[in-house]
C-alpha atoms as a PDB file:
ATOM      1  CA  UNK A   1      12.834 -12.272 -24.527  1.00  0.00           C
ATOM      2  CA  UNK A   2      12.875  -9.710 -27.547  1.00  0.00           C
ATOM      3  CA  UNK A   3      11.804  -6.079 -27.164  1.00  0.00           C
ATOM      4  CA  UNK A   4      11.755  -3.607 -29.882  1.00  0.00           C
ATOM      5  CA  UNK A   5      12.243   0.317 -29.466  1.00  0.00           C
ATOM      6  CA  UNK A   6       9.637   1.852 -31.523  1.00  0.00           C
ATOM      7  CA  UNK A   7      10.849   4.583 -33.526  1.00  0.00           C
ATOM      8  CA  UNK A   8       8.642   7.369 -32.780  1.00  0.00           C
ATOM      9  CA  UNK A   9       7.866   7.444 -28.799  1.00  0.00           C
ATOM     10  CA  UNK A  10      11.560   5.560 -28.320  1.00  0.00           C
ATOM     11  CA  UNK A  11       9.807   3.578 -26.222  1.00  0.00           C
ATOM     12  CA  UNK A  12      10.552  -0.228 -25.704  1.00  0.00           C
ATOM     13  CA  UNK A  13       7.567  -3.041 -26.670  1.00  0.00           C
ATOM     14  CA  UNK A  14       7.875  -6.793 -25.419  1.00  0.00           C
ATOM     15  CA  UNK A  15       7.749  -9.014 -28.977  1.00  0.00           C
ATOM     16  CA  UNK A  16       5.217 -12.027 -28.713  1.00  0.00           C
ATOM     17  CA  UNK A  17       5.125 -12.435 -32.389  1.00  0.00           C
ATOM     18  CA  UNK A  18       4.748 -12.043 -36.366  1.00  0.00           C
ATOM     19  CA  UNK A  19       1.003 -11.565 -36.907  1.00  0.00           C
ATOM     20  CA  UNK A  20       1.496 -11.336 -40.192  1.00  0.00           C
ATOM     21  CA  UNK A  21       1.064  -9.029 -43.135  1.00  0.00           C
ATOM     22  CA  UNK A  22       4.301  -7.158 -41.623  1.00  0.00           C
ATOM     23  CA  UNK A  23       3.011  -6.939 -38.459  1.00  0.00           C
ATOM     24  CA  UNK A  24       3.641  -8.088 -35.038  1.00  0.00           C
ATOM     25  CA  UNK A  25       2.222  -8.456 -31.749  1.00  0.00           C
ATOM     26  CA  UNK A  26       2.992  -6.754 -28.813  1.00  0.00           C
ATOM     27  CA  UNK A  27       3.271  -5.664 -25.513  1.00  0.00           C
ATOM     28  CA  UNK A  28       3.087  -2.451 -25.253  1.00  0.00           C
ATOM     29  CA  UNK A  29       4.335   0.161 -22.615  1.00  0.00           C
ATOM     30  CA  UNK A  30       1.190   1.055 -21.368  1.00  0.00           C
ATOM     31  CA  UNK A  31       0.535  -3.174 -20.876  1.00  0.00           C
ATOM     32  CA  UNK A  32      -2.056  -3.418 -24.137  1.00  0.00           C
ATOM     33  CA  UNK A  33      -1.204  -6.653 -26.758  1.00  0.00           C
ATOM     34  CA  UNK A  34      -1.332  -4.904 -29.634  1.00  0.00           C
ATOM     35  CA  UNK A  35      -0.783  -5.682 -33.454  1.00  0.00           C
ATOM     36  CA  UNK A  36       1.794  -2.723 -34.791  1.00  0.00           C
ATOM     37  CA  UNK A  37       3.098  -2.755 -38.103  1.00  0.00           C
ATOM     38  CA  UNK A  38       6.789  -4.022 -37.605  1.00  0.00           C
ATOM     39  CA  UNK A  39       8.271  -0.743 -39.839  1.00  0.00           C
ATOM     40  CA  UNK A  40       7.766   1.376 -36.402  1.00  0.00           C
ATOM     41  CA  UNK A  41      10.503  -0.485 -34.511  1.00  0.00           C
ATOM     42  CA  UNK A  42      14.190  -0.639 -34.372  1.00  0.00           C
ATOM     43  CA  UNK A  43      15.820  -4.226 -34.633  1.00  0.00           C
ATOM     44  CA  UNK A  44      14.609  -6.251 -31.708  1.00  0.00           C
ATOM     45  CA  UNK A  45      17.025  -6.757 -29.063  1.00  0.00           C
ATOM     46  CA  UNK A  46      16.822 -10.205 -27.542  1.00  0.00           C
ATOM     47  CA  UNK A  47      18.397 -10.243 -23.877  1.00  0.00           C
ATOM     48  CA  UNK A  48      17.065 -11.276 -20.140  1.00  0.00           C
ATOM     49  CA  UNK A  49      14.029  -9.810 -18.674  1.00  0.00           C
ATOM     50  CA  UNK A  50      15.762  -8.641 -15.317  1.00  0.00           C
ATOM     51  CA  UNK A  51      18.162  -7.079 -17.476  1.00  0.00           C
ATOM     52  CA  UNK A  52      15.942  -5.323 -19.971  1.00  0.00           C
ATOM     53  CA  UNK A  53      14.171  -4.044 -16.286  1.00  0.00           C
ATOM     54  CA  UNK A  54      17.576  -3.166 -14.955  1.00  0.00           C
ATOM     55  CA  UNK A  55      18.049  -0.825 -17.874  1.00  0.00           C
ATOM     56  CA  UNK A  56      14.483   0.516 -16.980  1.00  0.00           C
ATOM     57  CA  UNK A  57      13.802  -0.389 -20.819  1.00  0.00           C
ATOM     58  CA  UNK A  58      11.189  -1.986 -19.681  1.00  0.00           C
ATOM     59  CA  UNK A  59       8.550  -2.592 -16.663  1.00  0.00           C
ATOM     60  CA  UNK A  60       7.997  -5.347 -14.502  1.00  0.00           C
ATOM     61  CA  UNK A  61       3.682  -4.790 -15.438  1.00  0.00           C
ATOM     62  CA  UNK A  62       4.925  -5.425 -19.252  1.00  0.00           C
ATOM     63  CA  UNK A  63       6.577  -8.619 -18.252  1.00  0.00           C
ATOM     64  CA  UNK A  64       3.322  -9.676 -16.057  1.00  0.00           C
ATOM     65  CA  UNK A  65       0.948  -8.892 -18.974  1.00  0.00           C
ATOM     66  CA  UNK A  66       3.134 -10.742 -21.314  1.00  0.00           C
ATOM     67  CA  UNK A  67       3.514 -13.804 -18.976  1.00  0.00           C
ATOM     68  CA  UNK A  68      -0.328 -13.715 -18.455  1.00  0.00           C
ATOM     69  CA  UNK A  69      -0.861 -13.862 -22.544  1.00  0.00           C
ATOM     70  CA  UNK A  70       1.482 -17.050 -23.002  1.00  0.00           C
ATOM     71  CA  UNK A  71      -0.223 -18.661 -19.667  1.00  0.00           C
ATOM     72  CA  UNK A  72      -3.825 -17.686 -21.524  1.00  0.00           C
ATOM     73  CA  UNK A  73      -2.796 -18.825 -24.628  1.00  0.00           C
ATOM     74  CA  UNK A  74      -1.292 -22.417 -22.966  1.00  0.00           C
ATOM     75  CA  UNK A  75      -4.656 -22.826 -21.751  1.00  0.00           C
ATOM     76  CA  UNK A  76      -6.754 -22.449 -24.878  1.00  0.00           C
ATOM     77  CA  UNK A  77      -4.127 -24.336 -26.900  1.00  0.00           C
ATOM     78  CA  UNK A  78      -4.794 -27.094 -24.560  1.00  0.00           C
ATOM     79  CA  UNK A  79      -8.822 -26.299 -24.495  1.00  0.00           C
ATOM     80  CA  UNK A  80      -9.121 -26.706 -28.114  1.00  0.00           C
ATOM     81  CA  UNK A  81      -7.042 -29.710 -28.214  1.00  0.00           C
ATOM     82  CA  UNK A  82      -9.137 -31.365 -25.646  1.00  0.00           C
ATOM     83  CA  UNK A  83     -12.594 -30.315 -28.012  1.00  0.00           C
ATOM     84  CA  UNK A  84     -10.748 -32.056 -30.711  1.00  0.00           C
ATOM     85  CA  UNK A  85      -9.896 -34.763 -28.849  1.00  0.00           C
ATOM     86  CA  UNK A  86     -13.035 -35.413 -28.290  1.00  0.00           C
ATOM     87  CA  UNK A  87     -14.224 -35.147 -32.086  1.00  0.00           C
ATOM     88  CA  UNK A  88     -12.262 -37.961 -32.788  1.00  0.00           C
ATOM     89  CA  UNK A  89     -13.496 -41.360 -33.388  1.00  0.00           C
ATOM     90  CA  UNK A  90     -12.521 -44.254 -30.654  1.00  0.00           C
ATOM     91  CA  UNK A  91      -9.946 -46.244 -32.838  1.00  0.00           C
ATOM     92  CA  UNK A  92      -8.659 -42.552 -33.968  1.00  0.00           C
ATOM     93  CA  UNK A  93      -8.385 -41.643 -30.264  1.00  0.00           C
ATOM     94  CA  UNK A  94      -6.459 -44.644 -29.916  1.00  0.00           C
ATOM     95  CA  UNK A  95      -3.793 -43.962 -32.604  1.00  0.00           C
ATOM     96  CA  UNK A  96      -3.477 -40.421 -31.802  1.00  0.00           C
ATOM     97  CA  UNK A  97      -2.559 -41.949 -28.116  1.00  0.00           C
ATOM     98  CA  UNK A  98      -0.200 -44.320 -29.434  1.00  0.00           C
ATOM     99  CA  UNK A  99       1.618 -41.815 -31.537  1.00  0.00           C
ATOM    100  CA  UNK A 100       1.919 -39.464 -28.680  1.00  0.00           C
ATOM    101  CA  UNK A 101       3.643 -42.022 -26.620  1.00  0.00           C
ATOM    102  CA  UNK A 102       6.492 -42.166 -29.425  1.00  0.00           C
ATOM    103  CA  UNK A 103       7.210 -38.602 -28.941  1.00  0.00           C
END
């Protein structure tokens, strides 16, 4: 996990991302995901989550928010590959199948 200490508040923010243009996405302390130009923040520090709470750098509400964005975003991920899935043509359902066994 990576958190970054923003340079104003000196607050801590759970890292998800680049969003790009400079920017990242975050968690922030009060639990929002939030796109923050990266310039506010300190180096990331990339450590364990019990030990980042252990520190009290972070909360435990942070970690559940950010758990529940990677578990939302596994799900669409897997929603849109099932609508393209079924865009697909038989014999190119077929190959994509075939190639997927390879992996």
């Amino acid at each position: 996990m990576e958190i970054s200490k923003n340079k104003d508040s000196g607050k801590f923010f759970i890292f998800i991302h680049d969003s790009g243009n400079n920017e990242g996405l975050f968690v922030t302390p009060s639990c929002e995901i939030l796109s923050i130009k990266q310039d506010f923040f300190y180096e990331p520090e990339v450590g364990d989550e019990s030990y980042f709470i252990s520190q009290n750098l972070i909360s435990k509400e942070q970690i559940e928010r950010y758990a529940q964005y990677e578990k939302d975003r596994s799900e669409e991920i897997v929603d849109n590959f099932r609508y393209m899935f079924e865009q697909l043509t038989d014999n190119e359902k077929q190959q994509l199948l075939i190639d997927l066994r390879k992996v």
